[in-house]
Protein backbone atom coordinates (compact mmCIF):
# COMPACT_ATOMS: atom_id res chain seq x y z
CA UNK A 1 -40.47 -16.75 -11.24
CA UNK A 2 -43.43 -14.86 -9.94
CA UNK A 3 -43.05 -12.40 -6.84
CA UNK A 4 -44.95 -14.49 -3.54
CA UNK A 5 -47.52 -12.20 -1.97
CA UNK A 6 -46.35 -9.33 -0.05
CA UNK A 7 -47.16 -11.11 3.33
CA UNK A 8 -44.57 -13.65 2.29
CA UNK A 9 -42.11 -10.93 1.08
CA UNK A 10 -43.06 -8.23 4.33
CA UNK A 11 -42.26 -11.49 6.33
CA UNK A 12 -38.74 -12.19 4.74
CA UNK A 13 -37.81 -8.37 5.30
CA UNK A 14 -39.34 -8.48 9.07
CA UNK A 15 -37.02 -11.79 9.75
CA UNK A 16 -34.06 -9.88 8.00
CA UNK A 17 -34.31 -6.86 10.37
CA UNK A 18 -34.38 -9.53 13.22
CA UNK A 19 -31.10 -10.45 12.65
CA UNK A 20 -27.91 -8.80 14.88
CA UNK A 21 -27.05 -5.10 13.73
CA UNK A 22 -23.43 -5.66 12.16
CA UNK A 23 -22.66 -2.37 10.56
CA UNK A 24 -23.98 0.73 11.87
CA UNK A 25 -23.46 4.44 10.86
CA UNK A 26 -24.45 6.90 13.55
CA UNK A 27 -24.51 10.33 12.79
CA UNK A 28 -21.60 10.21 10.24
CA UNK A 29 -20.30 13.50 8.85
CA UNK A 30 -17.52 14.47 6.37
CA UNK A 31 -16.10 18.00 5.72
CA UNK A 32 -13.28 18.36 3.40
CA UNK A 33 -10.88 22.15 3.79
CA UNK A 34 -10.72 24.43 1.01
CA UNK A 35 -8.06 26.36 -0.75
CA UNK A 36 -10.13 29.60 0.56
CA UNK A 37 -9.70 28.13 4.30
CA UNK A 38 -13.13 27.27 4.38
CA UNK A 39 -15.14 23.63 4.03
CA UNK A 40 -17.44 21.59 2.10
CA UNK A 41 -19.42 19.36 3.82
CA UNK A 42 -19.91 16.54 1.81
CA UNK A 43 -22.21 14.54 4.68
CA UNK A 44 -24.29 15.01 7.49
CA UNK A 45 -25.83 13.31 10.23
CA UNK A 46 -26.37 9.93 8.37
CA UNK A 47 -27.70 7.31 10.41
CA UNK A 48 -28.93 3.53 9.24
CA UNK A 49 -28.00 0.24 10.19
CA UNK A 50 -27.10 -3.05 8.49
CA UNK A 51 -28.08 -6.16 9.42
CA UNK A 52 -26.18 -9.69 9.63
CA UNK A 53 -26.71 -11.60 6.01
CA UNK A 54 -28.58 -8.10 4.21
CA UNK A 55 -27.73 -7.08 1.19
CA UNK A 56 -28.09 -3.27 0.98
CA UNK A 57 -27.17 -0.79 -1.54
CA UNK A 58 -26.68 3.07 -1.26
CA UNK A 59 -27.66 5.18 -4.45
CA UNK A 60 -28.13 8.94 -4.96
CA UNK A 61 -27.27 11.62 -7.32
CA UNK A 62 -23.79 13.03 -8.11
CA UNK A 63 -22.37 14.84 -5.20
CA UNK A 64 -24.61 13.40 -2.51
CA UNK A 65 -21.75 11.58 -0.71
CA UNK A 66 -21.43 8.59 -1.65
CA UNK A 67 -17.73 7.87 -2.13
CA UNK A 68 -17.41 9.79 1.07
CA UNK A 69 -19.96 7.56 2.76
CA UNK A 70 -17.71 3.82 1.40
CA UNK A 71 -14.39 5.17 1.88
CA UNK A 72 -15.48 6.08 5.99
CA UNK A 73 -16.62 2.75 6.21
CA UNK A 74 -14.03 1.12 4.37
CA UNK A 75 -11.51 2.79 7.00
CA UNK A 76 -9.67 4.41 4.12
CA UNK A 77 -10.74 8.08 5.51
CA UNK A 78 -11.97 9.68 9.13
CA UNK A 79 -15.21 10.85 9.39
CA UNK A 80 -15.18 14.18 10.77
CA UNK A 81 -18.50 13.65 13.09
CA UNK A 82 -20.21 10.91 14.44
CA UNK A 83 -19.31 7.00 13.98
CA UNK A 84 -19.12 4.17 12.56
CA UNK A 85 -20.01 1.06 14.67
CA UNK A 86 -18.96 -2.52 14.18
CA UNK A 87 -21.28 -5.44 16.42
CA UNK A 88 -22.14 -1.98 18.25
CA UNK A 89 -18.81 -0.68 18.81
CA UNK A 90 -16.89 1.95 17.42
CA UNK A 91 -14.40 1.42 15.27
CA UNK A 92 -11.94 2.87 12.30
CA UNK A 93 -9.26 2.36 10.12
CA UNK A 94 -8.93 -0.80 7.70
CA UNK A 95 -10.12 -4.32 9.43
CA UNK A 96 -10.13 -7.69 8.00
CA UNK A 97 -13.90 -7.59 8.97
CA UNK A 98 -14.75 -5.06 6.20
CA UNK A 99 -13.19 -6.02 2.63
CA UNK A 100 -13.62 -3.48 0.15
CA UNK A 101 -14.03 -3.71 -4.18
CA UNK A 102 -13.61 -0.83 -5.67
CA UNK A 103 -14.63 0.32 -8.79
CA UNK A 104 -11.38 0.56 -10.88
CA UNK A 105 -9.57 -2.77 -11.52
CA UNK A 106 -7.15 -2.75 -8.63
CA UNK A 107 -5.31 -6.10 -9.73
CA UNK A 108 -1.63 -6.20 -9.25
CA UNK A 109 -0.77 -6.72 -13.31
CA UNK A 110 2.31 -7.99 -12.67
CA UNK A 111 0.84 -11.25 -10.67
CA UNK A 112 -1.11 -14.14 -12.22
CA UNK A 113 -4.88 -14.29 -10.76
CA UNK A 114 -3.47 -16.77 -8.46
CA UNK A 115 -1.24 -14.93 -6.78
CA UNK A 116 -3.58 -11.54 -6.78
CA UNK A 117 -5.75 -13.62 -4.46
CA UNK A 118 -2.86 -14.94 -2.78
CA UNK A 119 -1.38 -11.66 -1.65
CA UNK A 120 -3.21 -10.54 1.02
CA UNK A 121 -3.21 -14.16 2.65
CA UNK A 122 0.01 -14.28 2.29
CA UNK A 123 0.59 -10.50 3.83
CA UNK A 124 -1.42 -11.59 6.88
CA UNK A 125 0.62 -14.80 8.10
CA UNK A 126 -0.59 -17.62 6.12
CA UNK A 127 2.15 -19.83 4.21
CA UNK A 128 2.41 -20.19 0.34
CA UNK A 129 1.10 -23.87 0.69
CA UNK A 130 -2.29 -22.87 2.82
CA UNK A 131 -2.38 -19.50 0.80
CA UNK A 132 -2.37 -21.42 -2.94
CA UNK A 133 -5.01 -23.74 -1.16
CA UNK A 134 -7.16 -21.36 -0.18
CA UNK A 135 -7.08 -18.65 -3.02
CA UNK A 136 -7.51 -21.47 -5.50
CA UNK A 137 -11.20 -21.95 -3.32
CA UNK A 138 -12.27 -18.52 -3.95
CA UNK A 139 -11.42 -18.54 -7.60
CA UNK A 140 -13.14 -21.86 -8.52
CA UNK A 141 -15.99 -19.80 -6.34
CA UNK A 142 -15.90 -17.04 -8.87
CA UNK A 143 -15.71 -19.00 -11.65
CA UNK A 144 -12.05 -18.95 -12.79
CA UNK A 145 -10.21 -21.94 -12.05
CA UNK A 146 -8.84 -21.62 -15.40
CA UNK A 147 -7.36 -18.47 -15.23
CA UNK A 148 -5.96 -19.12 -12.32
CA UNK A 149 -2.19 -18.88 -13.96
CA UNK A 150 -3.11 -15.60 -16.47
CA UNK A 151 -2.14 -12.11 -15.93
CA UNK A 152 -4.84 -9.25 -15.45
CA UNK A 153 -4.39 -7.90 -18.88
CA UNK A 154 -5.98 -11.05 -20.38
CA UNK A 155 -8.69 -11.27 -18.86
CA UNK A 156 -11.79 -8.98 -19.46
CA UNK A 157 -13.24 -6.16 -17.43
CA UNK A 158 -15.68 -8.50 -15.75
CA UNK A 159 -13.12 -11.56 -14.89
CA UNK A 160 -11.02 -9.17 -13.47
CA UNK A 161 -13.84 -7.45 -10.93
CA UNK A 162 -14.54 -11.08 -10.33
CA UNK A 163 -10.82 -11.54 -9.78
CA UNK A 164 -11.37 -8.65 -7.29
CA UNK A 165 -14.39 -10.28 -5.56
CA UNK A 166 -12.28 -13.14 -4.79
CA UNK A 167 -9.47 -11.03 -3.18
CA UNK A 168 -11.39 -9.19 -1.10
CA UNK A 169 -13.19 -12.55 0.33
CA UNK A 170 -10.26 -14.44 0.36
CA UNK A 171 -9.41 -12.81 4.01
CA UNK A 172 -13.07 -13.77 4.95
CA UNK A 173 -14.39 -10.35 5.84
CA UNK A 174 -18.01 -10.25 7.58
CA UNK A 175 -18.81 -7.05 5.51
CA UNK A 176 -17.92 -6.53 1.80
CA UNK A 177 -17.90 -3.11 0.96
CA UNK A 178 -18.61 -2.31 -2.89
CA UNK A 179 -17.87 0.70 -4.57
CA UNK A 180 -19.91 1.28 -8.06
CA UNK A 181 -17.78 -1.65 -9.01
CA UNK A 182 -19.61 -2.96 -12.57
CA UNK A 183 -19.57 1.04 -12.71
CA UNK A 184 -17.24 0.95 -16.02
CA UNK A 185 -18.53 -2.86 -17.44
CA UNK A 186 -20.87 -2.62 -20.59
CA UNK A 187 -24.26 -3.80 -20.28
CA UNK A 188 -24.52 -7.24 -21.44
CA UNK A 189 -21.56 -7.93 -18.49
CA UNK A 190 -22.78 -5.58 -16.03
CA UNK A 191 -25.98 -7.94 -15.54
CA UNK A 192 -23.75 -11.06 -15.44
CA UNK A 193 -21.74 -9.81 -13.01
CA UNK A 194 -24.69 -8.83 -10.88
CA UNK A 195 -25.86 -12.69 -11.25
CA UNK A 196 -22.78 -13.62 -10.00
CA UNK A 197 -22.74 -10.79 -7.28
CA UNK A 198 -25.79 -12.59 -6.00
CA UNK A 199 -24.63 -16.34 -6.16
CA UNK A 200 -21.55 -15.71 -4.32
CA UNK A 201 -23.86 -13.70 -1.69
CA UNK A 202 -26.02 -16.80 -1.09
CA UNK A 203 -23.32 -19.02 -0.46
CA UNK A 204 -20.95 -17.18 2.08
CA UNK A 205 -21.73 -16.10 5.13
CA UNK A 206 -21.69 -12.38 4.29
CA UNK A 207 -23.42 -8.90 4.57
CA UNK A 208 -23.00 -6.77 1.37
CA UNK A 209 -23.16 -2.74 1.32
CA UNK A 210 -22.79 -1.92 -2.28
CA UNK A 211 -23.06 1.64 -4.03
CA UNK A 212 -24.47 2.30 -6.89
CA UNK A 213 -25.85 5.17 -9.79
CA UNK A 214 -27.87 2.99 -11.25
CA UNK A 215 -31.70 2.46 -10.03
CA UNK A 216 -31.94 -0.65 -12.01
CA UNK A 217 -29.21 -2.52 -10.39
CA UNK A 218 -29.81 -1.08 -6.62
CA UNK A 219 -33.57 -2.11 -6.61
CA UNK A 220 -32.20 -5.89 -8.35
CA UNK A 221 -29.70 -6.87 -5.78
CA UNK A 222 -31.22 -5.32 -2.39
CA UNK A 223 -32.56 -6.08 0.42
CA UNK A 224 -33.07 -2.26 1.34
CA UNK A 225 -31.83 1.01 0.04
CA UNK A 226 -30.25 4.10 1.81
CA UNK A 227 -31.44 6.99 -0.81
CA UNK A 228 -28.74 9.81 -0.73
CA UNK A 229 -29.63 13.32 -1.24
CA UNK A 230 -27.32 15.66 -2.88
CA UNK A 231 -26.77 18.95 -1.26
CA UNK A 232 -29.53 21.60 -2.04
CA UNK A 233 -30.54 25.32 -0.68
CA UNK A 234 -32.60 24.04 2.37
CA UNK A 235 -29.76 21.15 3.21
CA UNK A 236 -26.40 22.18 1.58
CA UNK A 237 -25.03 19.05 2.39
CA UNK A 238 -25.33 15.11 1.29
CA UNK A 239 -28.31 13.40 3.55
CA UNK A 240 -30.21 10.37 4.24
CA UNK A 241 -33.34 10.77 2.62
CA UNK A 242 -34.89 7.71 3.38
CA UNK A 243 -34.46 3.93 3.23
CA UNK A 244 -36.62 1.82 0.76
CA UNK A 245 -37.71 -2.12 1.16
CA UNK A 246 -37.29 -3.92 -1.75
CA UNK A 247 -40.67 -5.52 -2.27
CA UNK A 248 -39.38 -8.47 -4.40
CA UNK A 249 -38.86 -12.11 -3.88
CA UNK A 250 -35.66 -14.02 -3.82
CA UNK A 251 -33.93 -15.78 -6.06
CA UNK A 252 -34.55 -12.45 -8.03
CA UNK A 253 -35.09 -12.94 -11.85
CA UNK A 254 -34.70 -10.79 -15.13
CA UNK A 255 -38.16 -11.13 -15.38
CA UNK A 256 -38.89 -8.79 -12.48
CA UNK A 257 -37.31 -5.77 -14.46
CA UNK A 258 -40.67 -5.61 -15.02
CA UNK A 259 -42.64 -6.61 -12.62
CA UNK A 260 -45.20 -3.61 -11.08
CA UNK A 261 -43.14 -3.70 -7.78
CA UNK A 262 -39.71 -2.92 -9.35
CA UNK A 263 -41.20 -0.61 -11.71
CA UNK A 264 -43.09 1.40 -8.47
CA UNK A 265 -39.89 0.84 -6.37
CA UNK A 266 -37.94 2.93 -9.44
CA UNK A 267 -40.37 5.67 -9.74
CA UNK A 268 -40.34 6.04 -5.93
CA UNK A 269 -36.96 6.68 -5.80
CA UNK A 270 -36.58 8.68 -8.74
CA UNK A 271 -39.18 11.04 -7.44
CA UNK A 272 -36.51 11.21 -4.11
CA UNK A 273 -33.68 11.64 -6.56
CA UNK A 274 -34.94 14.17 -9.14
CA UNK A 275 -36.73 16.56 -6.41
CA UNK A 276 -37.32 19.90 -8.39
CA UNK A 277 -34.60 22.22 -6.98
CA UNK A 278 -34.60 25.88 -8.29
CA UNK A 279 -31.77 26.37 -10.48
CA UNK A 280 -29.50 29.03 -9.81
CA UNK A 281 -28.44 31.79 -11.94
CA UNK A 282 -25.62 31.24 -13.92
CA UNK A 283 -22.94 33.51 -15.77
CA UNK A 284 -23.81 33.43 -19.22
CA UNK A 285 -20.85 32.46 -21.85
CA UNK A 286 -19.02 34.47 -24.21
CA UNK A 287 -21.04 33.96 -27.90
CA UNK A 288 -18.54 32.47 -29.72
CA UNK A 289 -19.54 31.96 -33.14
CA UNK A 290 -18.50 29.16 -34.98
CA UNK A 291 -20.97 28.52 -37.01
CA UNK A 292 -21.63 29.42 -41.10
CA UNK A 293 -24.13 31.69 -42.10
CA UNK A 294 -27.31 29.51 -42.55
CA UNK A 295 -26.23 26.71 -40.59
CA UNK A 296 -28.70 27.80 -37.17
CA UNK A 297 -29.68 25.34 -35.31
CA UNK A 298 -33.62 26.34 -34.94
């Protein structure tokens, strides 16, 4: 599939940002103490909103904030400044609104797939009849109706992210909050998981903020994207740099890898990620050599 013209596409993202603000993230800061007594601030005054039905992802360098930035959100840590708003409200702590993937497997191993998905049902009221119903929707959703009855350790790294997916949706959050989590797949699986990232997306009634290192994969599945800066002299702290429309059509394709608009959408944001920053001097190391006579490396 070709990309429509950029009226088309400009249109799509104008009727996107239309839609109600669900998630939004005002003035957020994080600060972590120090064995010295002092603190690293690890964000600052990040602001952006996310919109009912978007699919947005978050990418930046190491350091930047990131983790920080998910974990706030997910209600897994305080922010130490500003908020985070839910329908324009503020809120904290875990919700069944905001279900959260994470990048490790976090499967129970000693439950089958059915009863992974089961489990948080089951911890929030529902009966074992209604809760077997319903987790057994999610995992034909995902693909896995027959694994339903396997254990975690036979399945493969993506099943069981996919086995994750389906937990986390099983409560029917509005947001679902991603944490790097094809992160550790291989290639080949990485971009079928993303394909199946993106049909689940289109057929619930969701909003997706998922973080990423990877350029490829944040410009493929988004909507928009919040580009992180990593602390440097001028701003010793992780920022917002700025957030980037995705200028592609939907369904998106392989083809569109390389496709002028990706390919200008990467370079922008690599020229936002890899701003020249003078390095600082460093200690030099002890010459240790280990090396035989003749064997320099020239």
């Amino acid at each position: 599939m070709t990309d429509v013209p950029n009226e088309s596409i400009s249109s799509r993202l104008a009727k996107l940002k239309s839609q109600p603000v669900v998630l939004g993230i005002d003035n957020l800061g994080k600060t972590y103490p120090r064995p010295d007594g002092s603190t690293t601030t690890a964000l600052a005054k990040v602001s952006f909103s996310v919109h009912r039905r978007e699919f947005m992802t978050v990418i930046g360098p190491s350091g930047c904030g990131k983790s920080s930035l998910i974990r706030i959100l997910a209600g897994l840590e305080d922010a130490t400044s500003g908020q985070m708003l839910l329908d324009g409200k503020p809120d904290s702590g875990p919700c069944p609104d905001r279900g959260m993937v994470f990048q490790g497997y976090t499967l129970f191993p000693w439950l089958t797939v059915l009863k992974n998905v089961m489990f948080g049902l089951k911890m929030g009221g529902m009966g074992f009849d209604q809760a077997r119903s319903e987790a057994l929707q999610w995992i034909d959703l995902v693909g896995l109706t027959k694994f339903a009855d396997v254990y975690p350790h036979q399945l493969s790294g993506g099943m069981k992210q996919r086995v994750a997916i389906a937990r986390a949706l099983a409560n029917k959050p509005r947001i679902l909050l991603m944490d790097e989590p094809f992160g550790a797949l291989d290639a080949q699986t990485r971009a079928q998981m993303q394909a199946y990232l993106l049909q689940i997306w289109q057929n619930v009634n969701l909003t997706v903020l998922f973080i990423t290192h990877d350029l490829d994969e944040a410009i493929y599945l988004a909507d928009r994207i919040a580009v992180l800066g990593a602390p440097t002299p001028d701003i010793p702290h992780g920022h917002l740099q700025e957030i980037i429309d995705v200028p592609l059509a939907r369904p998106r394709t392989p083809e569109q890898f390389t496709s002028e608009p990706f390919l200008a959408t990467k370079r922008r944001i690599e020229g936002l990620i890899h701003k020249r920053v003078v390095p600082t001097m460093v200690e030099p190391l002890p010459m240790i050599k280990l090396t035989q006579v003749g064997d320099e490396v020239v």
